[in-house]
C-alpha atoms as a PDB file:
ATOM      1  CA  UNK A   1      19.746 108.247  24.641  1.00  0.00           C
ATOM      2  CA  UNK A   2      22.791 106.471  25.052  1.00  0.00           C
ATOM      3  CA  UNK A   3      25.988 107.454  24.553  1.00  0.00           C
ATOM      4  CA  UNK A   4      29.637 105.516  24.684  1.00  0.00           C
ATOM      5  CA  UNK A   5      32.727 107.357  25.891  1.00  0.00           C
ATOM      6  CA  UNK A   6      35.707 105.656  27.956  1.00  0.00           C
ATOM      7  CA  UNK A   7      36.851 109.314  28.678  1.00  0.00           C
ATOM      8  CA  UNK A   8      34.189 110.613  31.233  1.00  0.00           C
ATOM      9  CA  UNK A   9      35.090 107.436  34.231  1.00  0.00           C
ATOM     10  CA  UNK A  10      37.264 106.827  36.794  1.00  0.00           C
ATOM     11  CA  UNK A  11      38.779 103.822  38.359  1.00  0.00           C
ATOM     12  CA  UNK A  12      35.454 101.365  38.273  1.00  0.00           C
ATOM     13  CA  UNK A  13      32.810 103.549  37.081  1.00  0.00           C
ATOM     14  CA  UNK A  14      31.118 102.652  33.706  1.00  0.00           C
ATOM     15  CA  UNK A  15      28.330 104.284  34.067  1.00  0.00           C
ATOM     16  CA  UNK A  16      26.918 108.268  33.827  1.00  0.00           C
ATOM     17  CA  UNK A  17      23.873 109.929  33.209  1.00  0.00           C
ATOM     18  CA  UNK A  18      23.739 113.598  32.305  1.00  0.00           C
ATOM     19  CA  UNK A  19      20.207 114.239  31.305  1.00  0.00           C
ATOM     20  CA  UNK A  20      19.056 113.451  28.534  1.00  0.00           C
ATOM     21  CA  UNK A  21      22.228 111.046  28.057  1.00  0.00           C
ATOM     22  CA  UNK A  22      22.918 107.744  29.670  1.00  0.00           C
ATOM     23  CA  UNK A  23      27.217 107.420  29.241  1.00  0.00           C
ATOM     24  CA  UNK A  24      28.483 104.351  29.280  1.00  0.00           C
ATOM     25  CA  UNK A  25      32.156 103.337  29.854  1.00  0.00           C
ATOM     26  CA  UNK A  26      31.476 100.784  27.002  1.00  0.00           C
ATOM     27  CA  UNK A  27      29.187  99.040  24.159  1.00  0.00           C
ATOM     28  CA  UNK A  28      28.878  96.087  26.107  1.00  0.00           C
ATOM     29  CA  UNK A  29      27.112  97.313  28.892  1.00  0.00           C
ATOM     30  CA  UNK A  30      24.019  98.577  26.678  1.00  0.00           C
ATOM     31  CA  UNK A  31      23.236  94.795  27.678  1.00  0.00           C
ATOM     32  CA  UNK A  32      23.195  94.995  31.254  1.00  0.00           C
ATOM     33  CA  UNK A  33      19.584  95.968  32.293  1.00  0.00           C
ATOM     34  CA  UNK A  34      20.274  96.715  35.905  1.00  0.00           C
ATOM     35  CA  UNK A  35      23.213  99.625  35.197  1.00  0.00           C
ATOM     36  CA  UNK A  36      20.718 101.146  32.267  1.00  0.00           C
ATOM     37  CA  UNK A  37      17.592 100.626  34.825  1.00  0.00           C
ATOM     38  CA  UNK A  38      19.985 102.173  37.580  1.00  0.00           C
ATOM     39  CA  UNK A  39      21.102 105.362  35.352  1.00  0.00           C
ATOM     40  CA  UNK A  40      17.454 105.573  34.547  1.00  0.00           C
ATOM     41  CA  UNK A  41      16.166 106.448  38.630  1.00  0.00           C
ATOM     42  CA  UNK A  42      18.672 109.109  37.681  1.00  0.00           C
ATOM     43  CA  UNK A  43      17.458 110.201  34.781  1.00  0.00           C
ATOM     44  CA  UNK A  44      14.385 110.686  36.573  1.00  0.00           C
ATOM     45  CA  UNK A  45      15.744 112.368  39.554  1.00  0.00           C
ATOM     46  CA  UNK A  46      17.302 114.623  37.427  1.00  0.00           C
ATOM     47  CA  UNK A  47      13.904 115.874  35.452  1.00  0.00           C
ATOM     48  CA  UNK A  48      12.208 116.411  38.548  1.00  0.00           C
ATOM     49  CA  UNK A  49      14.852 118.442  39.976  1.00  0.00           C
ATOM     50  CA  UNK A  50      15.393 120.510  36.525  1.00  0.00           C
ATOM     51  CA  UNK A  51      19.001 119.603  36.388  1.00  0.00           C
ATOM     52  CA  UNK A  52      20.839 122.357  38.087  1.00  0.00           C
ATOM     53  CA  UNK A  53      19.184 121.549  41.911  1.00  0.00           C
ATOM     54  CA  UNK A  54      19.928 118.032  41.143  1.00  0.00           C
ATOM     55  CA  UNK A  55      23.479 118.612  40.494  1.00  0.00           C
ATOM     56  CA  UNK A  56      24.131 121.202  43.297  1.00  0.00           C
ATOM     57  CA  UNK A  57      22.167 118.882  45.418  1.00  0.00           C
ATOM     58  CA  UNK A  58      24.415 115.907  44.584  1.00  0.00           C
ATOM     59  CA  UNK A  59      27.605 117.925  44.755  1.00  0.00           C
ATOM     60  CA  UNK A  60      26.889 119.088  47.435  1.00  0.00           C
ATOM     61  CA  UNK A  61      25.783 116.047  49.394  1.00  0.00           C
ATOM     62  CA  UNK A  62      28.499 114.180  48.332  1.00  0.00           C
ATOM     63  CA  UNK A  63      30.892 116.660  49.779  1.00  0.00           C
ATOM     64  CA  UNK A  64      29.253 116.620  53.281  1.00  0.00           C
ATOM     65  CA  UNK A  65      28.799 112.762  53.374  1.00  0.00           C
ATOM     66  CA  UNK A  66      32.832 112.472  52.025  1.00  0.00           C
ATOM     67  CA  UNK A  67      33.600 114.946  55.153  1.00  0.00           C
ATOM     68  CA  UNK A  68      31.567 112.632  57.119  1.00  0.00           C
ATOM     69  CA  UNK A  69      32.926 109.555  56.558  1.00  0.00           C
ATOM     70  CA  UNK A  70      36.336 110.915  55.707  1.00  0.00           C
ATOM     71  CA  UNK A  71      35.971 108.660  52.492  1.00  0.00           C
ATOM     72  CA  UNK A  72      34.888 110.198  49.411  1.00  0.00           C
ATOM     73  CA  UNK A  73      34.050 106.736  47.752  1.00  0.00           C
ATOM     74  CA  UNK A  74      31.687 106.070  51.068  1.00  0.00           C
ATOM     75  CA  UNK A  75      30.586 109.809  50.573  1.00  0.00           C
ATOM     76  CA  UNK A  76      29.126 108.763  46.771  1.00  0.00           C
ATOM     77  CA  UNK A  77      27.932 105.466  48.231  1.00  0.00           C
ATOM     78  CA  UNK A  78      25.755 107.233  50.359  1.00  0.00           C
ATOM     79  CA  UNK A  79      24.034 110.548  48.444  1.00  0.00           C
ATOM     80  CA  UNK A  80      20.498 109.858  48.784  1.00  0.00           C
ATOM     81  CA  UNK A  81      20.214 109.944  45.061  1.00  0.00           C
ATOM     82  CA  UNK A  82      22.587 106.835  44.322  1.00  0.00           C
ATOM     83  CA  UNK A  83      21.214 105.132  47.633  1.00  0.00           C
ATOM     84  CA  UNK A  84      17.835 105.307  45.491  1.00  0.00           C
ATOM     85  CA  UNK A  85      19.094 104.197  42.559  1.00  0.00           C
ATOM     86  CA  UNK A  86      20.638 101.309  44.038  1.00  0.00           C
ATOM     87  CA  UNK A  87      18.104 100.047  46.463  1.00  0.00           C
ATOM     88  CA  UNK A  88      15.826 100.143  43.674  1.00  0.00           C
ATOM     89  CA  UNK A  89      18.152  99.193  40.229  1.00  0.00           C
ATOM     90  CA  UNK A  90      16.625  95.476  40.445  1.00  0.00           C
ATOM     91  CA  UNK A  91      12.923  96.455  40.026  1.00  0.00           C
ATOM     92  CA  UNK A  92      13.032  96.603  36.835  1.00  0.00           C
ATOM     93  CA  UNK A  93       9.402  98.423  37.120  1.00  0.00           C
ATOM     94  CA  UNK A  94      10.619 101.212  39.569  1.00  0.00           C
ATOM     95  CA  UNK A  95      10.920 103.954  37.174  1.00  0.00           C
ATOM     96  CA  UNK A  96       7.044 103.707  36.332  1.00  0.00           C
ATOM     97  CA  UNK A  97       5.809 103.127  39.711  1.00  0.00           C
ATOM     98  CA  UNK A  98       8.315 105.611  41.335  1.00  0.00           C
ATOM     99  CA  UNK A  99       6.705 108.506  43.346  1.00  0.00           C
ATOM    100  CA  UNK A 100       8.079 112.112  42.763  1.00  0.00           C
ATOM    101  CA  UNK A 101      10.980 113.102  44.972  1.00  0.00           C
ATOM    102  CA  UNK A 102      11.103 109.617  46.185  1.00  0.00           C
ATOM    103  CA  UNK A 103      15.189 110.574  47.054  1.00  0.00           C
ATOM    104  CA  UNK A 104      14.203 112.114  49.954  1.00  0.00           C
ATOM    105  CA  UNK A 105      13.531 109.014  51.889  1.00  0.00           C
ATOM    106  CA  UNK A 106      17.106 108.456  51.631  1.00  0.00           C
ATOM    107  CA  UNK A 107      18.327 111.599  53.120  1.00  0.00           C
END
C-alpha cells in the first residue's frame, strides 16, 4: 500500500517503506517505477526478516558503516540492504526472481 506524507523525509529522500507501507514524499512519484520497484526489494527484505531483525539490522549497520566512513550519508549508501535495493531497482523482475536473504551478498 502506498501512502503520501511530506513529514517522514529529510533533505532528498522521497521515499520510505515501513512494511506493509510504501511512503512517498509525494503523489507524483507513484509514477516512477524504479523508486516503487526499489522500496519494493525492501518490502521484501523486511518480510523475510519479520520486521524487528530487519530494522535492528539496518540500524545497526548503518551506524557501523557511518563510523566507518565517518559519513553517515556514505554509511546509508552502503547497508547491504539499500546496496540491494539499488543494484537491483532497474530489474523491474527482481522482486519475483529474488532469492531469500539475497542482502547478504552485500555485507
Amino acid at each position: 500500500m502506498i501512502v503520501i506524507s511530506k513529514h517522514f523525509f529529510y533533505k532528498n529522500y522521497v521515499g520510505l517503506t515501513l512494511w506493509p507501507f510504501i511512503i512517498l514524499k509525494n503523489s507524483t512519484l507513484k509514477k516512477d517505477a524504479v523508486l516503487i520497484h526499489h522500496e519494493r526489494i525492501h518490502l521484501k527484505q523486511q518480510k523475510e526478516l519479520l520486521l524487528v531483525p530487519f530494522y535492528l539490522i539496518y540500524i545497526l549497520e548503518w551506524a557501523l558503516r557511518s563510523i566507518w566512513y565517518l559519513d553517515t550519508y556514505k554509511g546509508y549508501q552502503n547497508i547491504s540492504f539499500e546496496r540491494e535495493a539499488y543494484q537491483n531497482e532497474t530489474n523491474l523482475d527482481y522482486v519475483s526472481e529474488r532469492k531469500s536473504f539475497s542482502f547478504i551478498k552485500y555485507l
